[in-house]
C-alpha atoms as a PDB file:
ATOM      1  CA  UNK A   1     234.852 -46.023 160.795  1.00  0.00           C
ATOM      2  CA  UNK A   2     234.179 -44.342 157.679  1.00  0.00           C
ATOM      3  CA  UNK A   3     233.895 -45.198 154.448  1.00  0.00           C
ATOM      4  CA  UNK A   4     235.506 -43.758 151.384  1.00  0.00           C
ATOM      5  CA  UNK A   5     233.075 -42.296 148.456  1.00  0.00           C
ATOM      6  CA  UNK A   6     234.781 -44.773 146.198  1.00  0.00           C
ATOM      7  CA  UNK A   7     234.126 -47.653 148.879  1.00  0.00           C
ATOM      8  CA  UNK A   8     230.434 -46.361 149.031  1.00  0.00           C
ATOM      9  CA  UNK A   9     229.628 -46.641 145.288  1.00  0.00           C
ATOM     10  CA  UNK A  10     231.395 -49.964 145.354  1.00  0.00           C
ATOM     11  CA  UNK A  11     228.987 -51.257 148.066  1.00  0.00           C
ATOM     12  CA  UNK A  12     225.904 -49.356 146.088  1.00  0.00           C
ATOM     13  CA  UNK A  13     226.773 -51.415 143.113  1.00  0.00           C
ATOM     14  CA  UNK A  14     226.804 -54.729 144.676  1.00  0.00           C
ATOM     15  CA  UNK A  15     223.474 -53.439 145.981  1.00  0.00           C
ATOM     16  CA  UNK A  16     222.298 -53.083 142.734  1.00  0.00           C
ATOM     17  CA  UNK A  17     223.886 -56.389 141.158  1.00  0.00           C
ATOM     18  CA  UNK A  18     222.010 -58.150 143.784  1.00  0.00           C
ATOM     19  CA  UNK A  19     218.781 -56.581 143.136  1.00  0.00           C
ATOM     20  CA  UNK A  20     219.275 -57.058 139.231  1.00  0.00           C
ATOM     21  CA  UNK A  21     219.880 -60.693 140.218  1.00  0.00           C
ATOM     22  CA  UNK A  22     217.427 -61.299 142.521  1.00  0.00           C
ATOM     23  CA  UNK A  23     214.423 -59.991 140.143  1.00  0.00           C
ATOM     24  CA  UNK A  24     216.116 -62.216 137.578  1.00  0.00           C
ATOM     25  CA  UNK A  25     215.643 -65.094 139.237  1.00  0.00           C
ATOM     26  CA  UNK A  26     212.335 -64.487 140.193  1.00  0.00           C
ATOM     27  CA  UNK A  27     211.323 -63.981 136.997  1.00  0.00           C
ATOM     28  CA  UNK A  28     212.946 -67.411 136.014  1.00  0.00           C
ATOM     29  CA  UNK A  29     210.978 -68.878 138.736  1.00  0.00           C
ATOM     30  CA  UNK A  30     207.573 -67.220 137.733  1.00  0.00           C
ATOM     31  CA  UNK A  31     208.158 -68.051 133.780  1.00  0.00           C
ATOM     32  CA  UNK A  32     209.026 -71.659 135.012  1.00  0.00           C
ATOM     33  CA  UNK A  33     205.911 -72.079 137.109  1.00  0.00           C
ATOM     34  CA  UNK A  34     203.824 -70.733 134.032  1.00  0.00           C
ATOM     35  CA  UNK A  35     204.331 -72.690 131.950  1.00  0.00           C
ATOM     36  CA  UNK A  36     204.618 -75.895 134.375  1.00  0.00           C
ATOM     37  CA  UNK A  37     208.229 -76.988 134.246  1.00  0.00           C
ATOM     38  CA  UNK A  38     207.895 -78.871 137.697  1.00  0.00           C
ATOM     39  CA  UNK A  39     204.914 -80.177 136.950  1.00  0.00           C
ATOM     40  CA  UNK A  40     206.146 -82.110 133.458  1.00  0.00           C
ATOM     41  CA  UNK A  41     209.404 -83.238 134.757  1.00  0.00           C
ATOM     42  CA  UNK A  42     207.757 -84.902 137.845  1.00  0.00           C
ATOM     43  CA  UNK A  43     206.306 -87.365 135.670  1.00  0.00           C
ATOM     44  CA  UNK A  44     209.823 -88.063 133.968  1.00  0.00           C
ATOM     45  CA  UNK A  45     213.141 -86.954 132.563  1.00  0.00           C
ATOM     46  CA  UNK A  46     212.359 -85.095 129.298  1.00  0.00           C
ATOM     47  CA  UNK A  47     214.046 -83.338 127.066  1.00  0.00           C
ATOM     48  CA  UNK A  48     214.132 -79.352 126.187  1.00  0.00           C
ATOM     49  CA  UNK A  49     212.748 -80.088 123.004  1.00  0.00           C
ATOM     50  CA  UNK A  50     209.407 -82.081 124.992  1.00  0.00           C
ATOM     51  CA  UNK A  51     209.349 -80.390 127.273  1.00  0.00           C
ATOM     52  CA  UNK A  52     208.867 -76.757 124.807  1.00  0.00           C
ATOM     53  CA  UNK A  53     206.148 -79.191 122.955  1.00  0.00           C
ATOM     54  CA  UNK A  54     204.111 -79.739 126.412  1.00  0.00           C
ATOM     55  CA  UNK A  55     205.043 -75.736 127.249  1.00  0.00           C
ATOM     56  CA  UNK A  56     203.789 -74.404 124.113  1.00  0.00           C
ATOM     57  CA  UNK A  57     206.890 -72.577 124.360  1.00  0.00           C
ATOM     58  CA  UNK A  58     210.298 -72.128 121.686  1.00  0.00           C
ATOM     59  CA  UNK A  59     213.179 -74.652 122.229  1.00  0.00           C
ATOM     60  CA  UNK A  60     215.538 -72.251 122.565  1.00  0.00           C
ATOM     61  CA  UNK A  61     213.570 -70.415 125.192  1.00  0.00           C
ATOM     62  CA  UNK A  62     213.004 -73.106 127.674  1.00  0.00           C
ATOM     63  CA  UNK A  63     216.810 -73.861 126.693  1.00  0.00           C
ATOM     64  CA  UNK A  64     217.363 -70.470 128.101  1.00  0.00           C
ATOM     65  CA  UNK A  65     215.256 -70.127 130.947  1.00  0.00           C
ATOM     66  CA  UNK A  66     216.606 -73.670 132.168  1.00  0.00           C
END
């Protein structure tokens, strides 16, 4: 069975979304672990706004990356 060139490029560019997502998320992931997310909500529920004071990090960032 063959494909089509227009069925090809379709399939290339779900390749690509995929690979544009998957990087994404690992670099959620990474940025997460850096500035240890998991670590300060294991000891409780906090907020964005503690949670960026114990990060070091903007807000609005770990609003973002969350």
């Amino acid at each position: 069975m063959s494909n089509t060139i227009q069925e090809q490029q379709k399939l290339a560019a779900e390749l690509i979304d995929r690979f544009v997502i998957d990087l994404w998320r690992s670099q959620v992931i990474y940025a997460a672990a850096k500035l240890d997310i998991a670590d300060y909500l294991a000891i409780r529920p906090m907020t964005i706004d503690e949670l960026a004071k114990h990060a070091g990090a903007d807000a609005t960032s770990i609003y973002r990356l969350l």
